[in-house]
PDB file of N, CA and C in Angstrom:
ATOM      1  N   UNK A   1      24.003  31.964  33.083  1.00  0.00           N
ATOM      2  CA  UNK A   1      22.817  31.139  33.119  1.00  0.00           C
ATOM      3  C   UNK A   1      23.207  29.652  33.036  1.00  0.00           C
ATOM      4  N   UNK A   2      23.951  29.320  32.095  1.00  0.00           N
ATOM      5  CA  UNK A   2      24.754  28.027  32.164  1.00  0.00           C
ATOM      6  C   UNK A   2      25.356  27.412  33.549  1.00  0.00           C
ATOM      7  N   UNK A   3      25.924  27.978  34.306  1.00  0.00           N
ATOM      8  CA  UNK A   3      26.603  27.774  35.564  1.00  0.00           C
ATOM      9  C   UNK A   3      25.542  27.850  36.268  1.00  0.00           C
ATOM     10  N   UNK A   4      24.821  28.560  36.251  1.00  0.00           N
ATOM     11  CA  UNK A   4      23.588  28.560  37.256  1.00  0.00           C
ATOM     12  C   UNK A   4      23.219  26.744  36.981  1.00  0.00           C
ATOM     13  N   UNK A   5      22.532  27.010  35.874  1.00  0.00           N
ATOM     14  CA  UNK A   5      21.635  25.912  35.710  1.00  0.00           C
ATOM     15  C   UNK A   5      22.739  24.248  35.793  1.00  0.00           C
ATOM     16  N   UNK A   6      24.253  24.495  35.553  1.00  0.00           N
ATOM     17  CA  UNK A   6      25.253  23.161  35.986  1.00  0.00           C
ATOM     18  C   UNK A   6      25.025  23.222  37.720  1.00  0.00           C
ATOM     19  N   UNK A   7      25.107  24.232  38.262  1.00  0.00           N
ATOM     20  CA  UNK A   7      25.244  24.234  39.678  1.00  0.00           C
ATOM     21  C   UNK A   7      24.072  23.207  40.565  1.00  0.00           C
ATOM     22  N   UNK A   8      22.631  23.892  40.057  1.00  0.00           N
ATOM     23  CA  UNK A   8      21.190  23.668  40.261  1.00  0.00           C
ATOM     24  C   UNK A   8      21.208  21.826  39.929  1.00  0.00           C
ATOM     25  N   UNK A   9      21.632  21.551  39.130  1.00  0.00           N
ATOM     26  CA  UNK A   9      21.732  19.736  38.818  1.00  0.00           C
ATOM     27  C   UNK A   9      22.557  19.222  39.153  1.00  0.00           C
ATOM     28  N   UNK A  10      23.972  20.099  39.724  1.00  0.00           N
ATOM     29  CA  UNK A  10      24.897  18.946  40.986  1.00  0.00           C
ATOM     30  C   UNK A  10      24.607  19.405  42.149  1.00  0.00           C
ATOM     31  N   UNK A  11      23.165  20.106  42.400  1.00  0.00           N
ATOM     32  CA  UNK A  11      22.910  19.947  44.119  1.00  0.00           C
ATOM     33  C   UNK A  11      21.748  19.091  44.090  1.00  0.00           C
ATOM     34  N   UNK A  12      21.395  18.768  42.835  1.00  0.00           N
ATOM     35  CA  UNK A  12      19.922  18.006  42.653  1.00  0.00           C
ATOM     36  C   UNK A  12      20.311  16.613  42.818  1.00  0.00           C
ATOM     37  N   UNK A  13      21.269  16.285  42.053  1.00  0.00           N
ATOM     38  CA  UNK A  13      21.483  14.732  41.779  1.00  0.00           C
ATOM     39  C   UNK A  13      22.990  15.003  42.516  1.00  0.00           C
ATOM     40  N   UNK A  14      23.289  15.699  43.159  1.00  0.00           N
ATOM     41  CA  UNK A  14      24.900  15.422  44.612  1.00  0.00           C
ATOM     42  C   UNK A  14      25.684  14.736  43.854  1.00  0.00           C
ATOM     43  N   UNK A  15      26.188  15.413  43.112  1.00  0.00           N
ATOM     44  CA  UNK A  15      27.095  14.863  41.783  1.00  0.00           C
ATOM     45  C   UNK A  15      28.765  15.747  42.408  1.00  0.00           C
ATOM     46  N   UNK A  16      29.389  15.500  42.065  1.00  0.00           N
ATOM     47  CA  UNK A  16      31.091  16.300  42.005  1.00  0.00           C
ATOM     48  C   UNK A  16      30.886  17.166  41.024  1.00  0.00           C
ATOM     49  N   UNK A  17      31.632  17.777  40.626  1.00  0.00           N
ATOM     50  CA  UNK A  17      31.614  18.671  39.394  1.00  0.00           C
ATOM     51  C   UNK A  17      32.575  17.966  38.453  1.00  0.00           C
ATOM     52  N   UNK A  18      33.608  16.980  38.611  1.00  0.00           N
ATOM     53  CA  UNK A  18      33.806  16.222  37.516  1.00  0.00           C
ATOM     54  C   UNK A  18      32.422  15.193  36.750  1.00  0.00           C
ATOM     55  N   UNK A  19      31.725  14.767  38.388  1.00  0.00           N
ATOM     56  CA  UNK A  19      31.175  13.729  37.971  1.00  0.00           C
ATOM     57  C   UNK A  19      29.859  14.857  36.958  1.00  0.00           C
ATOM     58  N   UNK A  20      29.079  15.785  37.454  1.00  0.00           N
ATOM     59  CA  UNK A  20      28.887  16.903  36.268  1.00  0.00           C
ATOM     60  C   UNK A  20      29.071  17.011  35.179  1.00  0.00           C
ATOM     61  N   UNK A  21      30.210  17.232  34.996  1.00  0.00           N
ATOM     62  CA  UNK A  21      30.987  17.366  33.807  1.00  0.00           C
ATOM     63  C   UNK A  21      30.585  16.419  32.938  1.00  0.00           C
ATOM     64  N   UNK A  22      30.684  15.253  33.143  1.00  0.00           N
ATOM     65  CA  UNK A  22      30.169  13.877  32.469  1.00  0.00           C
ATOM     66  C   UNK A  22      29.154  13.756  32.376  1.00  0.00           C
ATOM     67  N   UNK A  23      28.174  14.116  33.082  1.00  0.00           N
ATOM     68  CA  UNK A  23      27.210  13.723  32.729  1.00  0.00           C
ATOM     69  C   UNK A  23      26.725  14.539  31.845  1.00  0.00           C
ATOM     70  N   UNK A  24      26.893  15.813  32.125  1.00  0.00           N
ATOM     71  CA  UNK A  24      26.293  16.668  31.187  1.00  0.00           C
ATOM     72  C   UNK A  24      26.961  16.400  29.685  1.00  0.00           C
ATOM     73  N   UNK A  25      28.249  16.016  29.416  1.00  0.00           N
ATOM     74  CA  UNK A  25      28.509  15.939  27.990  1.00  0.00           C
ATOM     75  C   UNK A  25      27.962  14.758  27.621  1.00  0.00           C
ATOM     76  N   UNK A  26      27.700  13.494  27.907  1.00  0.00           N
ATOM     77  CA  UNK A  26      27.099  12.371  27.990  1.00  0.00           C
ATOM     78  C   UNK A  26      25.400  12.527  28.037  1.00  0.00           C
ATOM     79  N   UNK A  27      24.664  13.763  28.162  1.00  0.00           N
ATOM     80  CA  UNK A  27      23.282  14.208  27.727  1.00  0.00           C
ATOM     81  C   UNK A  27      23.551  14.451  26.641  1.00  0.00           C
ATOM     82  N   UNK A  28      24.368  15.526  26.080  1.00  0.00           N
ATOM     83  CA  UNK A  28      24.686  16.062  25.002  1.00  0.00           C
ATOM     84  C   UNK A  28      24.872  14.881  23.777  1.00  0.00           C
ATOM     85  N   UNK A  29      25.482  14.235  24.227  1.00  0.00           N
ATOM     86  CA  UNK A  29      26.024  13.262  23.196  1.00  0.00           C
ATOM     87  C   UNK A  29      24.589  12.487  23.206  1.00  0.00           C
ATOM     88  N   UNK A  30      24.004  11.977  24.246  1.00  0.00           N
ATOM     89  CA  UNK A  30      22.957  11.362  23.942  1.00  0.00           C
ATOM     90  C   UNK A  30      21.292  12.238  22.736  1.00  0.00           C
ATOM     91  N   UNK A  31      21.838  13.127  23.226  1.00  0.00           N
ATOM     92  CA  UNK A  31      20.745  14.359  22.425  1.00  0.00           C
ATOM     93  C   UNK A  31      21.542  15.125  21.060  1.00  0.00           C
ATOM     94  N   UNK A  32      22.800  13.918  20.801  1.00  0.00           N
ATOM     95  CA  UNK A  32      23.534  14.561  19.547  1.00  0.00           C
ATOM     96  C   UNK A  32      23.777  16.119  18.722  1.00  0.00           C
ATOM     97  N   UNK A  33      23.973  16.827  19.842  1.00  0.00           N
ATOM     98  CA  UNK A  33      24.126  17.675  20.486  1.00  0.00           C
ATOM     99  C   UNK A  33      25.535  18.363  20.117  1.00  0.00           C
ATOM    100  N   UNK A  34      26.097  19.014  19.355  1.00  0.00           N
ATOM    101  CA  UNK A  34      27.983  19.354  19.511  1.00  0.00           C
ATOM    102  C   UNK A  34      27.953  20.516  20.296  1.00  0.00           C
ATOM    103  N   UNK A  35      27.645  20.342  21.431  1.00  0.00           N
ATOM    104  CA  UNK A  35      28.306  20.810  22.324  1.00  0.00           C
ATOM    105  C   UNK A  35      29.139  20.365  23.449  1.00  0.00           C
ATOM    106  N   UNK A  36      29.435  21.175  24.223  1.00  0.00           N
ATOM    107  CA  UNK A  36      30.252  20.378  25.360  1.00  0.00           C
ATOM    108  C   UNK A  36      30.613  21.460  26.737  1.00  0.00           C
ATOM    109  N   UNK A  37      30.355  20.387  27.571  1.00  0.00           N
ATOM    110  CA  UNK A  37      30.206  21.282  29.054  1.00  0.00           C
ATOM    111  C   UNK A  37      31.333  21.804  29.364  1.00  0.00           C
ATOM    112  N   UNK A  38      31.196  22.870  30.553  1.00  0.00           N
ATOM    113  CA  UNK A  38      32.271  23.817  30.703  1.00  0.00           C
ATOM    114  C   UNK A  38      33.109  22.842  31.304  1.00  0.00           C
ATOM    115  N   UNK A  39      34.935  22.827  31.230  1.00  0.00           N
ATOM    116  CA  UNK A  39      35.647  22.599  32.463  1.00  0.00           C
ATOM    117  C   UNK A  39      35.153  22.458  33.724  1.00  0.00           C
ATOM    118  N   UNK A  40      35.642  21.667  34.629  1.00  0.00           N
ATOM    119  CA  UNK A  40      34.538  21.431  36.065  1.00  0.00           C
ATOM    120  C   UNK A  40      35.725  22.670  36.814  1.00  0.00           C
ATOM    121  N   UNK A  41      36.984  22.980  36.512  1.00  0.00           N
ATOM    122  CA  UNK A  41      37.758  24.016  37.042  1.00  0.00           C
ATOM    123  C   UNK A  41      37.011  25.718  36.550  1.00  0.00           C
ATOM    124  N   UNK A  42      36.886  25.940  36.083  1.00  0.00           N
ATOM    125  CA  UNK A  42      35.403  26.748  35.009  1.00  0.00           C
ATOM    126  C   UNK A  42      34.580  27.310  36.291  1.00  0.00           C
ATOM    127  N   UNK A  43      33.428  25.444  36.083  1.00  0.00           N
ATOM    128  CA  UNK A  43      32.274  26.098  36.946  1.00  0.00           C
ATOM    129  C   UNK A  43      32.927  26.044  38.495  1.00  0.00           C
ATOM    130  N   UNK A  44      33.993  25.615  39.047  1.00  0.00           N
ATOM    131  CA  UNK A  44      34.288  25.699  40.290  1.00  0.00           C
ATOM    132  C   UNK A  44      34.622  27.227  40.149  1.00  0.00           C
ATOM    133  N   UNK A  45      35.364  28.096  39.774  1.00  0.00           N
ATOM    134  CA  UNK A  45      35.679  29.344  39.860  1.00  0.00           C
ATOM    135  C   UNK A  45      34.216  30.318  39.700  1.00  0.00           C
ATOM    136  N   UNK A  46      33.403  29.950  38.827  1.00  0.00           N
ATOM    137  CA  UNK A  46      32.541  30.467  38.690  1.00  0.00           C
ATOM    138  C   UNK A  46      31.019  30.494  39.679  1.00  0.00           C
ATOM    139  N   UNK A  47      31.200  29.362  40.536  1.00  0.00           N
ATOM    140  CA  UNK A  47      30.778  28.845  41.740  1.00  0.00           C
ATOM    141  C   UNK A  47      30.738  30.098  42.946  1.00  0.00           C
ATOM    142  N   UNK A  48      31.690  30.565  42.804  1.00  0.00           N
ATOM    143  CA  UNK A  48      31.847  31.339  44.211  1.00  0.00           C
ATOM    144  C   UNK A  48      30.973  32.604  44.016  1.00  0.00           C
ATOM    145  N   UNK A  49      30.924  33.335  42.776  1.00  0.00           N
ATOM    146  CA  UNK A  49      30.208  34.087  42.576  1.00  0.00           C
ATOM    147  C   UNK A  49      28.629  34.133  42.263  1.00  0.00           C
ATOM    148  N   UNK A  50      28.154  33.059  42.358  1.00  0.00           N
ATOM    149  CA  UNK A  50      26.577  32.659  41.591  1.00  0.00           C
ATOM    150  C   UNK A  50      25.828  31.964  43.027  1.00  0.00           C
ATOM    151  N   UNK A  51      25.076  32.469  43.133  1.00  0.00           N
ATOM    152  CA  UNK A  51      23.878  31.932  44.421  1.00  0.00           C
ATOM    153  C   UNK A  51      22.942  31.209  43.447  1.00  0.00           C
ATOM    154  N   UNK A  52      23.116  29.754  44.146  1.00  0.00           N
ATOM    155  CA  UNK A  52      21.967  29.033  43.383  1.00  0.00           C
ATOM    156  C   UNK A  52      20.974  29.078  45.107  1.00  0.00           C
ATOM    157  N   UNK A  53      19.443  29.340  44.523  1.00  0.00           N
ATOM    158  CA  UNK A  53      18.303  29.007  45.008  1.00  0.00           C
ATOM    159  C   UNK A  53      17.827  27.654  45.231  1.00  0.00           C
ATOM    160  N   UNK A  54      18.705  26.682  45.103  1.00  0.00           N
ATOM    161  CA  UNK A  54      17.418  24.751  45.391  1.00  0.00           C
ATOM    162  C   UNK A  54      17.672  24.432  47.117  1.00  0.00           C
ATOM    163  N   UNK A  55      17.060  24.522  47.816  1.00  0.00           N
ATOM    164  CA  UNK A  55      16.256  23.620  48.979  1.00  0.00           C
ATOM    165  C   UNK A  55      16.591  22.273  48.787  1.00  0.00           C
ATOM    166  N   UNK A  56      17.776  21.953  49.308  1.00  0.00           N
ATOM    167  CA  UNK A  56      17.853  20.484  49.318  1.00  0.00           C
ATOM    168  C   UNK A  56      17.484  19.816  50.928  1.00  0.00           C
ATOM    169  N   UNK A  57      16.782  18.810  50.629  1.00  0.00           N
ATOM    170  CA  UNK A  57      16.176  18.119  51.773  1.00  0.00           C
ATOM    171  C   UNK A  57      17.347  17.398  52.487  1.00  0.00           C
ATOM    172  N   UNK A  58      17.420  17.763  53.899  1.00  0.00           N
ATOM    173  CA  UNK A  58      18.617  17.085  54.221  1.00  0.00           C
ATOM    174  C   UNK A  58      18.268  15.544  54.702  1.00  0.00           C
ATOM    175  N   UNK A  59      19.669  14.823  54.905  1.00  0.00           N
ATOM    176  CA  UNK A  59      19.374  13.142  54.434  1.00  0.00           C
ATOM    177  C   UNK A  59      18.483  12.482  55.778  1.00  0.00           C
ATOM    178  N   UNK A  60      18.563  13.036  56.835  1.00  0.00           N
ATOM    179  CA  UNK A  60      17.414  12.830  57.929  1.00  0.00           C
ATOM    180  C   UNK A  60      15.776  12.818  57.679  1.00  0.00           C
ATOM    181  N   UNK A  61      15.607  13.761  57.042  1.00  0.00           N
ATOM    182  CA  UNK A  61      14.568  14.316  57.280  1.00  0.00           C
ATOM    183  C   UNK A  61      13.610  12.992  56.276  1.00  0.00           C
ATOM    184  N   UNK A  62      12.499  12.904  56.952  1.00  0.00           N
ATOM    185  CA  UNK A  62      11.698  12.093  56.484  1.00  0.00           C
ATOM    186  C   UNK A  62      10.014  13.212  55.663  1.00  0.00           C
ATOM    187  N   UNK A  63       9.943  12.038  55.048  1.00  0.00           N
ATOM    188  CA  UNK A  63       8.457  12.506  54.113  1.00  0.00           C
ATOM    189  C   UNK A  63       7.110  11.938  54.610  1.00  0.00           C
ATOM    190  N   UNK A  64       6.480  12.118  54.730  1.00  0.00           N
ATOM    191  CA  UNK A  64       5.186  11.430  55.190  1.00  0.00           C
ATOM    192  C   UNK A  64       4.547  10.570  53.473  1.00  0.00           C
ATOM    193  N   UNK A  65       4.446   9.476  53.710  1.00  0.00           N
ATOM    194  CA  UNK A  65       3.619   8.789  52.733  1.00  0.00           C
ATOM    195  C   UNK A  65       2.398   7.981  53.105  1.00  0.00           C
ATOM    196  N   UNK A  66       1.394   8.416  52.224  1.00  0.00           N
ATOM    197  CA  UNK A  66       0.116   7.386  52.826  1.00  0.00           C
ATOM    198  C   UNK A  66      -0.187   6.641  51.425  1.00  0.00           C
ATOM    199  N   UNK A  67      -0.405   5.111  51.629  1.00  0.00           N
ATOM    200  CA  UNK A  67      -0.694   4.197  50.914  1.00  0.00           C
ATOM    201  C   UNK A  67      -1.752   4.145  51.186  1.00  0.00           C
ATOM    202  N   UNK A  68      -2.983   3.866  50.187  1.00  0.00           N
ATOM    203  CA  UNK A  68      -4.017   3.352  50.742  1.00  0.00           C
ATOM    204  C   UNK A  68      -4.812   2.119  50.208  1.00  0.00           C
ATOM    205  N   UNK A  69      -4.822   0.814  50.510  1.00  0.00           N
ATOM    206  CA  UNK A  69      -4.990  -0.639  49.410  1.00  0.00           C
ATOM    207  C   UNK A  69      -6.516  -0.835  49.895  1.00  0.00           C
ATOM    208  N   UNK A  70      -7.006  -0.725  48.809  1.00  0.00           N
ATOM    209  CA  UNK A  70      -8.672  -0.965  48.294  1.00  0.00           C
ATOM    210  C   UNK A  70      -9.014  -0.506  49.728  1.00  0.00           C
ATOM    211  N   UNK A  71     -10.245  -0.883  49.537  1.00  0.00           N
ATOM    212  CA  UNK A  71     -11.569  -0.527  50.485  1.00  0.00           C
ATOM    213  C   UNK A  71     -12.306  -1.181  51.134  1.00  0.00           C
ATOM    214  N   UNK A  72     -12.948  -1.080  52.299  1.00  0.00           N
ATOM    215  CA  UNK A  72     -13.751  -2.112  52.275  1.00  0.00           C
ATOM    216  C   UNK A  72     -14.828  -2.014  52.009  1.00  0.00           C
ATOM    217  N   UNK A  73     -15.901  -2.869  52.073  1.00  0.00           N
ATOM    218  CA  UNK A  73     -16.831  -3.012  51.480  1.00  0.00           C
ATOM    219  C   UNK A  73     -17.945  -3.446  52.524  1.00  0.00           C
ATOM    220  N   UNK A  74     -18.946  -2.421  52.286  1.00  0.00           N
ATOM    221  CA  UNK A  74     -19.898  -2.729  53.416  1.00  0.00           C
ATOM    222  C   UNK A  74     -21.211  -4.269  53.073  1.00  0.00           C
ATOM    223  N   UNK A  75     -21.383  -4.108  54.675  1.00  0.00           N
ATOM    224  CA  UNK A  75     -21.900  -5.453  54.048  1.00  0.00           C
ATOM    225  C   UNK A  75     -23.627  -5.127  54.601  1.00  0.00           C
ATOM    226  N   UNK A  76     -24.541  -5.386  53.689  1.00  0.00           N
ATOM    227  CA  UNK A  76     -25.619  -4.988  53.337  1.00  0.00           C
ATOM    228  C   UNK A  76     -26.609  -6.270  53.874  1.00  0.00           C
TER     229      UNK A  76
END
């Protein structure tokens, strides 16, 4: 479940698995926390066997956004 859930946040935020590694002990430490994340050699071995499920949007693909600034105002 651990590897799952390290895997799922370096396809979220396209991190390395060193850069992973850091961050996740660097949550920990921020949430004073004694723990500490697996080896990034760890979750790479453990990688091959675990299907993560996230849909990452590839870097082309666009979003539709609609802004919409005030209204107008009818005139009476």
């Amino acid at each position: 479940m651990a590897i799952t859930s390290l895997l799922m946040l370096k396809r979220i935020f396209i991190l390395t698995l060193r850069a992973l590694q850091g961050f996740i002990d660097s949550i920990f430490i921020l949430m004073k926390v004694p723990l500490n994340c697996p080896d990034y050699t760890c979750i790479s071995k453990r990688a091959k066997s675990v299907n993560v499920p996230v849909k990452i949007p590839t870097p082309g693909e666009i979003a539709p956004i609609v802004i919409k600034h005030g209204q107008r105002k009818r005139r009476i």
